[in-house]
Protein backbone atom coordinates (compact mmCIF):
# COMPACT_ATOMS: atom_id res chain seq x y z
CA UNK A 1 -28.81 -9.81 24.62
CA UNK A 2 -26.38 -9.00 27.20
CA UNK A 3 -26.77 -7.42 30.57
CA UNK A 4 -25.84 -3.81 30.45
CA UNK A 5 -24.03 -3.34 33.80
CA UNK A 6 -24.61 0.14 34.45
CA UNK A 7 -22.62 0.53 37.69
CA UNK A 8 -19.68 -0.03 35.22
CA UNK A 9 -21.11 2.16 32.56
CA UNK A 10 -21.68 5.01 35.33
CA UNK A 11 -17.87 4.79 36.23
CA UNK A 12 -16.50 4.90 32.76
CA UNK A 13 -18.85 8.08 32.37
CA UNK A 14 -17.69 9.85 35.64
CA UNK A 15 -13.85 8.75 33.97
CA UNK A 16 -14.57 10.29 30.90
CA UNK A 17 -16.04 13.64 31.37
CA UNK A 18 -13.19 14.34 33.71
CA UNK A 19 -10.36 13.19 31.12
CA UNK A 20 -11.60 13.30 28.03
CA UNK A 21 -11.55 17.18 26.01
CA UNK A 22 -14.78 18.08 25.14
CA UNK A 23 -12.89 21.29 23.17
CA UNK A 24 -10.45 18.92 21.43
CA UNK A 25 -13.65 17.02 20.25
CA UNK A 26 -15.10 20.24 18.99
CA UNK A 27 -11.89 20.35 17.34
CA UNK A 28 -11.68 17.40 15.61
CA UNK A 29 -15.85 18.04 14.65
CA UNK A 30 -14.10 21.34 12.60
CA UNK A 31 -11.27 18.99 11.35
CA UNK A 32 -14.18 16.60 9.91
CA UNK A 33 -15.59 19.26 8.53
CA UNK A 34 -19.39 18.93 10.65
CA UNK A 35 -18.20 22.34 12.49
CA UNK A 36 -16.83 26.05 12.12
CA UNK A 37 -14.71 27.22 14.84
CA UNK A 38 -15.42 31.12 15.24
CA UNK A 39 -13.06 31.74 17.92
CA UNK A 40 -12.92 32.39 21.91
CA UNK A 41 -14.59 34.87 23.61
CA UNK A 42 -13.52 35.59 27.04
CA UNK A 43 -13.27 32.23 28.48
CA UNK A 44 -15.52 30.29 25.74
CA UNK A 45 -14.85 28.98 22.42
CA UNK A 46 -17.29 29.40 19.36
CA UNK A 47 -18.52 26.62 17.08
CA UNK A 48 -21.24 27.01 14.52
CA UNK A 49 -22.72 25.38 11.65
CA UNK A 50 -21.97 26.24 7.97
CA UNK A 51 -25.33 27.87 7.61
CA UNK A 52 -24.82 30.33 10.56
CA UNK A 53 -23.38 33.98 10.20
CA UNK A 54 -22.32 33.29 13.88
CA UNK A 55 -21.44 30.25 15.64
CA UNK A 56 -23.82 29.37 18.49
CA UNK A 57 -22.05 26.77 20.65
CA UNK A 58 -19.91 27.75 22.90
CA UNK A 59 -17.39 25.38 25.11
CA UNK A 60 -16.33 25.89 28.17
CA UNK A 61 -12.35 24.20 28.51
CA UNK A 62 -12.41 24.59 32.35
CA UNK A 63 -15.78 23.01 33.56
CA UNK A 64 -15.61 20.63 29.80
CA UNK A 65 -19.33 21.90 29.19
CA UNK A 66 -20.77 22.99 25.78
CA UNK A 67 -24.26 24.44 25.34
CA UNK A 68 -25.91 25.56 22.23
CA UNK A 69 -27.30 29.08 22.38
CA UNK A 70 -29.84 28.62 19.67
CA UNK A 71 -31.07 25.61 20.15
CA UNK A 72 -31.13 25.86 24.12
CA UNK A 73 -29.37 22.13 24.41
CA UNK A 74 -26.02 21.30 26.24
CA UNK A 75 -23.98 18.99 28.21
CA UNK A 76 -20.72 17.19 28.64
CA UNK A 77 -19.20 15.52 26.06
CA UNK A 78 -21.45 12.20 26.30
CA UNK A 79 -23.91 14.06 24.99
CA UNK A 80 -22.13 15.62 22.28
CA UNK A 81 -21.30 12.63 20.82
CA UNK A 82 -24.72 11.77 21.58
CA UNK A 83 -26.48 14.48 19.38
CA UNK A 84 -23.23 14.66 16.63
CA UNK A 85 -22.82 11.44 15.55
CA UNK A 86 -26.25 9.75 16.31
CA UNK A 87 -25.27 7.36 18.71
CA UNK A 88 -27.41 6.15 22.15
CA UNK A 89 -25.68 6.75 26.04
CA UNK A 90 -24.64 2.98 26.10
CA UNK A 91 -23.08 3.36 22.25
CA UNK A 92 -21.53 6.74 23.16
CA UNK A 93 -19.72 5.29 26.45
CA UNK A 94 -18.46 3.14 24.25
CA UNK A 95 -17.35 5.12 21.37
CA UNK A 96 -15.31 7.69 23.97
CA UNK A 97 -13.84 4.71 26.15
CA UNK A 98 -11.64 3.80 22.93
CA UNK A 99 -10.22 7.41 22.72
CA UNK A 100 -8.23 7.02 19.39
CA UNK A 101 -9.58 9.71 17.33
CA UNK A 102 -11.07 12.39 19.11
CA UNK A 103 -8.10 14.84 19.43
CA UNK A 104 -7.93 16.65 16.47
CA UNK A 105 -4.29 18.05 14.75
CA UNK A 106 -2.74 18.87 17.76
CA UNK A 107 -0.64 21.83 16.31
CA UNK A 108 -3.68 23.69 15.20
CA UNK A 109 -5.57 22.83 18.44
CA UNK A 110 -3.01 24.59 19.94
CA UNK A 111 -2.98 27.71 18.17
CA UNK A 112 -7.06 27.76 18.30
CA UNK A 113 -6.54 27.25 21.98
CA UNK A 114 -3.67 29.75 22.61
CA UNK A 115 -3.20 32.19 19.58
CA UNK A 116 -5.34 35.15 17.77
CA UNK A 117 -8.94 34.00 17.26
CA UNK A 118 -12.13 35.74 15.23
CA UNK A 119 -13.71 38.26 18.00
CA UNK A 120 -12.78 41.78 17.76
CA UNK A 121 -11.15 41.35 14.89
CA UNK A 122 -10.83 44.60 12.67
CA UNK A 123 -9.23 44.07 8.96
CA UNK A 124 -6.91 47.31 8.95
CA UNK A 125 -4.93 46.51 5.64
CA UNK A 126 -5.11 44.62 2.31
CA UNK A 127 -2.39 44.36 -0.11
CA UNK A 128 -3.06 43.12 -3.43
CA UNK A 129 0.86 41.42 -3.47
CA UNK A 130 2.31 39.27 -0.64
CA UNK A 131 5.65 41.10 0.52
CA UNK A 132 6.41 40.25 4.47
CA UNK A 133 8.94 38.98 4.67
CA UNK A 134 7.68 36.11 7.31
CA UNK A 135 4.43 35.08 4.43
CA UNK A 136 7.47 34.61 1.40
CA UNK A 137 9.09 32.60 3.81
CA UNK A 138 6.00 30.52 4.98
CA UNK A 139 5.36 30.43 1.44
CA UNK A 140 9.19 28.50 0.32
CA UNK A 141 8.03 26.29 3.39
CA UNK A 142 4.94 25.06 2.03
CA UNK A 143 6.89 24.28 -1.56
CA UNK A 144 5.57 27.69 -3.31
CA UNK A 145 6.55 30.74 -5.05
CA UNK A 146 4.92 34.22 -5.01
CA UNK A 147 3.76 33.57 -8.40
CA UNK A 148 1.08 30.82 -7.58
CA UNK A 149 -0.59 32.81 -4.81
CA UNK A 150 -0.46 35.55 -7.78
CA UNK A 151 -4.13 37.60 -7.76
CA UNK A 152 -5.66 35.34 -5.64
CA UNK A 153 -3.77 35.45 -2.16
CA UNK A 154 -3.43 39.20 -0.73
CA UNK A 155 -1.75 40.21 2.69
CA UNK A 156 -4.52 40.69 5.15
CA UNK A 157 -3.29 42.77 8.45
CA UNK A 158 -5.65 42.53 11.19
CA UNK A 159 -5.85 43.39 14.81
CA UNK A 160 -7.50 41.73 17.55
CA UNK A 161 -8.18 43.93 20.98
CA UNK A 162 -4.47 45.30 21.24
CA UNK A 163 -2.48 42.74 19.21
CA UNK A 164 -1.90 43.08 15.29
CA UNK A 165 -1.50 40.32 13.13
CA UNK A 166 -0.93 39.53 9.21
CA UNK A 167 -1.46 36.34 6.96
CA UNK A 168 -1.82 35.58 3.39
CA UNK A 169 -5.45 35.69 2.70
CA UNK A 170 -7.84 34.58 -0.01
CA UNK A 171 -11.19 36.16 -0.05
CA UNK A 172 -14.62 34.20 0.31
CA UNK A 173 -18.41 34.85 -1.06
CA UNK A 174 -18.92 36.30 1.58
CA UNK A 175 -16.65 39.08 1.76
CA UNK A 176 -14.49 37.33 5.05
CA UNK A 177 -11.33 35.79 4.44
CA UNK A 178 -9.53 32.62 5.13
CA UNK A 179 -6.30 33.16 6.08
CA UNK A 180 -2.96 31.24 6.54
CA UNK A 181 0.13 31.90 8.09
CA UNK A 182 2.69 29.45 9.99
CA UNK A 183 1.06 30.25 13.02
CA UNK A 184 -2.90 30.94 12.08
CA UNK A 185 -4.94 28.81 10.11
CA UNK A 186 -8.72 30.18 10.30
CA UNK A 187 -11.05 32.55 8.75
CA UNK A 188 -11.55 36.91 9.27
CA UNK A 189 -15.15 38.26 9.60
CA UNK A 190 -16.80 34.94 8.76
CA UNK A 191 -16.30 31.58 6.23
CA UNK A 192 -17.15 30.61 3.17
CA UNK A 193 -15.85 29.12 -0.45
CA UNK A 194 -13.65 31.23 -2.57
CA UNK A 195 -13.74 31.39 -6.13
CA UNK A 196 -11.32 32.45 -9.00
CA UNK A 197 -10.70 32.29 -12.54
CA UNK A 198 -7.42 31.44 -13.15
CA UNK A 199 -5.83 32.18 -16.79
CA UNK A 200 -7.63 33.38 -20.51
CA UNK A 201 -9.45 29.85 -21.19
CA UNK A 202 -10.42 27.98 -18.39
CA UNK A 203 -11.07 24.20 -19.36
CA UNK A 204 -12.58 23.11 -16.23
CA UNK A 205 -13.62 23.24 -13.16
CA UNK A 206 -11.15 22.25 -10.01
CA UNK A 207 -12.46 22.03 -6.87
CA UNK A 208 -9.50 21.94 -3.57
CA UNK A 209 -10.05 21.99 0.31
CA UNK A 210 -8.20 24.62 0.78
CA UNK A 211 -5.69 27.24 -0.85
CA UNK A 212 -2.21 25.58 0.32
CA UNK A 213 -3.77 22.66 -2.15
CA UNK A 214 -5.32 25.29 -4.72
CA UNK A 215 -1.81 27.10 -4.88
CA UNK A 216 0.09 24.30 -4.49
CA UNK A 217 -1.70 22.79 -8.29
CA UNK A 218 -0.77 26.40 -10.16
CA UNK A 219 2.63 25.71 -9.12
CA UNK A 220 2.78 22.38 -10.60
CA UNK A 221 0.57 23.29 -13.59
CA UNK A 222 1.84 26.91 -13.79
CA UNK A 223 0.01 27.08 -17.48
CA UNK A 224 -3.18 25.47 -17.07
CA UNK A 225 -6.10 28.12 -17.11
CA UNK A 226 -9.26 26.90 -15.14
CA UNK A 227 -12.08 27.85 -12.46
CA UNK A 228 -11.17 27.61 -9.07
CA UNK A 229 -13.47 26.43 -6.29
CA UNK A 230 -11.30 26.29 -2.64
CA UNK A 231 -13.80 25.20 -0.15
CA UNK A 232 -11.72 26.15 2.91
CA UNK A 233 -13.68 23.79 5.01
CA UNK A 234 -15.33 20.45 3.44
CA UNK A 235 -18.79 21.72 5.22
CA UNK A 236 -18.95 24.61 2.53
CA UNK A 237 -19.94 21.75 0.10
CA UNK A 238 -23.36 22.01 0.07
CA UNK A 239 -25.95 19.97 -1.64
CA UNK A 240 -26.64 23.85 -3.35
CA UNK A 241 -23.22 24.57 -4.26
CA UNK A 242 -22.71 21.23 -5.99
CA UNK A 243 -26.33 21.72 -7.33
CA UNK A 244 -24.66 25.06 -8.83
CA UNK A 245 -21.38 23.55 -9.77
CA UNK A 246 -23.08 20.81 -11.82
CA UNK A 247 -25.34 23.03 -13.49
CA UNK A 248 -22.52 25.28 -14.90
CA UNK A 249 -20.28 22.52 -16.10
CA UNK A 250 -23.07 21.31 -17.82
CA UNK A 251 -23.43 25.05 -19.44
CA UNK A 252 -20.07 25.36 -20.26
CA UNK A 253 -19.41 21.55 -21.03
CA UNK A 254 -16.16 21.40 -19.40
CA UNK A 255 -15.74 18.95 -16.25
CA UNK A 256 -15.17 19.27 -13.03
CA UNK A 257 -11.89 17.68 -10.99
CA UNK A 258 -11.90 17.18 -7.44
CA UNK A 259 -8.75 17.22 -5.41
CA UNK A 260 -9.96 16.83 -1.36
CA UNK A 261 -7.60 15.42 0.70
CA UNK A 262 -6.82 11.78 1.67
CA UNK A 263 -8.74 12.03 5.15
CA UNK A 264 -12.06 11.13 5.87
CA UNK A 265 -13.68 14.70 5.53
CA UNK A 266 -11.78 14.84 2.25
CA UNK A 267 -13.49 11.22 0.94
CA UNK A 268 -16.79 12.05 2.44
CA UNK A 269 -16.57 15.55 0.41
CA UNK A 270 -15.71 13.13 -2.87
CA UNK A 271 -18.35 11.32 -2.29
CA UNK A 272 -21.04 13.86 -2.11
CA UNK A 273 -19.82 15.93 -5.05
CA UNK A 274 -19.57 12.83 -7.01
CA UNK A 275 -23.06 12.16 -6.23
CA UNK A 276 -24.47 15.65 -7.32
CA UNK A 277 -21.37 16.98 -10.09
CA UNK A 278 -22.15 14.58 -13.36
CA UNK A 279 -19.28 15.40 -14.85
CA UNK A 280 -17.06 14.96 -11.79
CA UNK A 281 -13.94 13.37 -11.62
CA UNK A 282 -12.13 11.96 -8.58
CA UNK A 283 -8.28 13.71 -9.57
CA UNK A 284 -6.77 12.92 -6.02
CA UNK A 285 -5.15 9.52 -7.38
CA UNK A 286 -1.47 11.30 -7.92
CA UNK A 287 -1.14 11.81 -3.94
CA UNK A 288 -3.06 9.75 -2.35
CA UNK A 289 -2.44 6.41 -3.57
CA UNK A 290 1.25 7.47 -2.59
CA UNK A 291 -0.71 7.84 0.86
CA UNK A 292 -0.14 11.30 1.26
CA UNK A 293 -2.66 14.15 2.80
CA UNK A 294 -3.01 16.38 -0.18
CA UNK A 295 -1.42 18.44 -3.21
CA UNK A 296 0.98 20.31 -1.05
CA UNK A 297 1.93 17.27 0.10
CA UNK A 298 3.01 16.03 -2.82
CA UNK A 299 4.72 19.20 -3.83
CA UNK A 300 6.69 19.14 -0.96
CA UNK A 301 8.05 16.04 -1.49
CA UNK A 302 8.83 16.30 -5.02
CA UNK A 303 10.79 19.48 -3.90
CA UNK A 304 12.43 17.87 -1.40
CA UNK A 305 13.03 14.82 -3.83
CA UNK A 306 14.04 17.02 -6.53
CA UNK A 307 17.31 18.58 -3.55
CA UNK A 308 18.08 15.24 -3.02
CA UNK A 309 18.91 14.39 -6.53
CA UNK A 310 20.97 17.45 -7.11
CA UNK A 311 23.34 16.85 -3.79
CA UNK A 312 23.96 13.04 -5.15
């Protein structure tokens, strides 16, 4: 066995917690799915688990310090890694001196960091149709119409402290929204899956990530009538909820596709439902073997394939 040198290891620690982002690590623990982020708070920003109302950890950006509030644990980002993915001091130095994949999508880090976030937020205004002008626009940007957000997405209005803000938003079990604009990506007054029935004869069950992907299939299979599960966060899949999924395919013997993105909290999510879901059915093959991220992925580029055809 070889001789830990831990005059070395102590300086790669001290170089670490002073460079590395503890809060883009949180980040990337939301991206994966493992985390909810529930917004800053004065200076701090709010993590919790999936089966917390409220998120309990709270980082500190400044002094790169996170402590959980009810669990009465904390520490610097060694530890973090420590406690979230298993791993000893030694393997943990290790795993943070090859910094590859801790930062998490930086253009949504950024808006976390800098834009509207969850506390004091106060829903002032639902409207059952999208109609700002800004959302239709976001909307042709992401590849889709009005008509395939169409009774499921509504135009939340919000304010938080003094500021207003507006998004399309698709409601969630329980009773918060997740919301999407080009600048917000995050959830109102708590997370959760959403569920909808879309058409007169649903024939199965379809299971997305989230509703860019959910809207971005009822574009391109505008007649298709089917139940809707959108996650909005691959930690809403539950053991229970697939538990509950299988058993009502197996009522209504219909089957269940799953379309979770190409990523690894996408194929982790596969995994598990394919474990619990008997009639499940990996239906991701159509994008990601053409190594894209997701639906809307593909539906942009076959709209952007389909204007390149028409200027030749």
């Amino acid at each position: 066995m070889a001789k830990i040198n831990y005059a070395k290891l102590t300086d790669q620690a001290s170089k670490i917690k002073a460079e590395v982002s503890l809060l883009d690590y949180f980040f990337k623990l939301e991206e994966l799915g493992e985390l909810r982020f529930d917004g800053k708070k004065g200076k701090e920003y709010f993590f919790g688990f999936h089966h917390q109302k409220t998120g309990s950890i709270s980082v500190k950006e400044k002094d790169n310090l996170w402590y959980d509030h009810a669990k009465g644990e904390g520490g610097d980002i060694i530890k973090a890694v420590q406690l979230f993915e298993n791993k000893s001091f030694v393997e943990a130095i290790n795993r943070l001196d090859k910094n590859t994949d801790i930062v998490a999508d930086a253009y949504q880090a950024f808006y976390k960091k800098n834009g509207e976030t969850e506390y004091n937020v106060s829903i002032t205004k639902v409207l059952d149709n999208v109609q700002h002008p800004a959302l239709l626009n976001y909307l042709e940007s992401r590849g889709l119409e009005l008509k395939d957000v169409a009774t499921a997405g509504k135009e939340v209005h919000w304010t938080n402290g003094k500021d207003n803000f507006f998004a399309i938003g698709f409601e969630n079990k329980n009773g918060g929204y997740a919301v999407r604009s080009k600048l917000y990506k995050g959830n109102l007054n708590g997370g959760g899956i959403s569920s909808f029935t879309i058409g007169a004869n649903p024939q199965s069950i379809k299971m997305f990530e989230g509703s860019m992907d959910f809207s971005s299939y009822r574009n391109l299979n505008p007649k298709e009538s089917f139940y809707a599960i959108v996650l909005n966060s691959t930690g809403n899949l539950t053991q229970k909820l697939s538990i509950n999924v299988n058993e009502k395919s197996i009522e209504k013997d219909i089957p269940v596709h799953l379309y979770f993105d190409n990523g690894v909290g996408g194929k982790k999510a596969t995994e598990k439902a394919l474990e619990f879901i008997k009639l499940a059915e990996d239906k991701s093959s159509f994008y990601s073997e053409k190594g894209l991220g997701d639906i809307n992925d593909f539906l942009v580029q076959q709209k952007q394939n389909n204007i390149t055809q028409i200027k030749r």
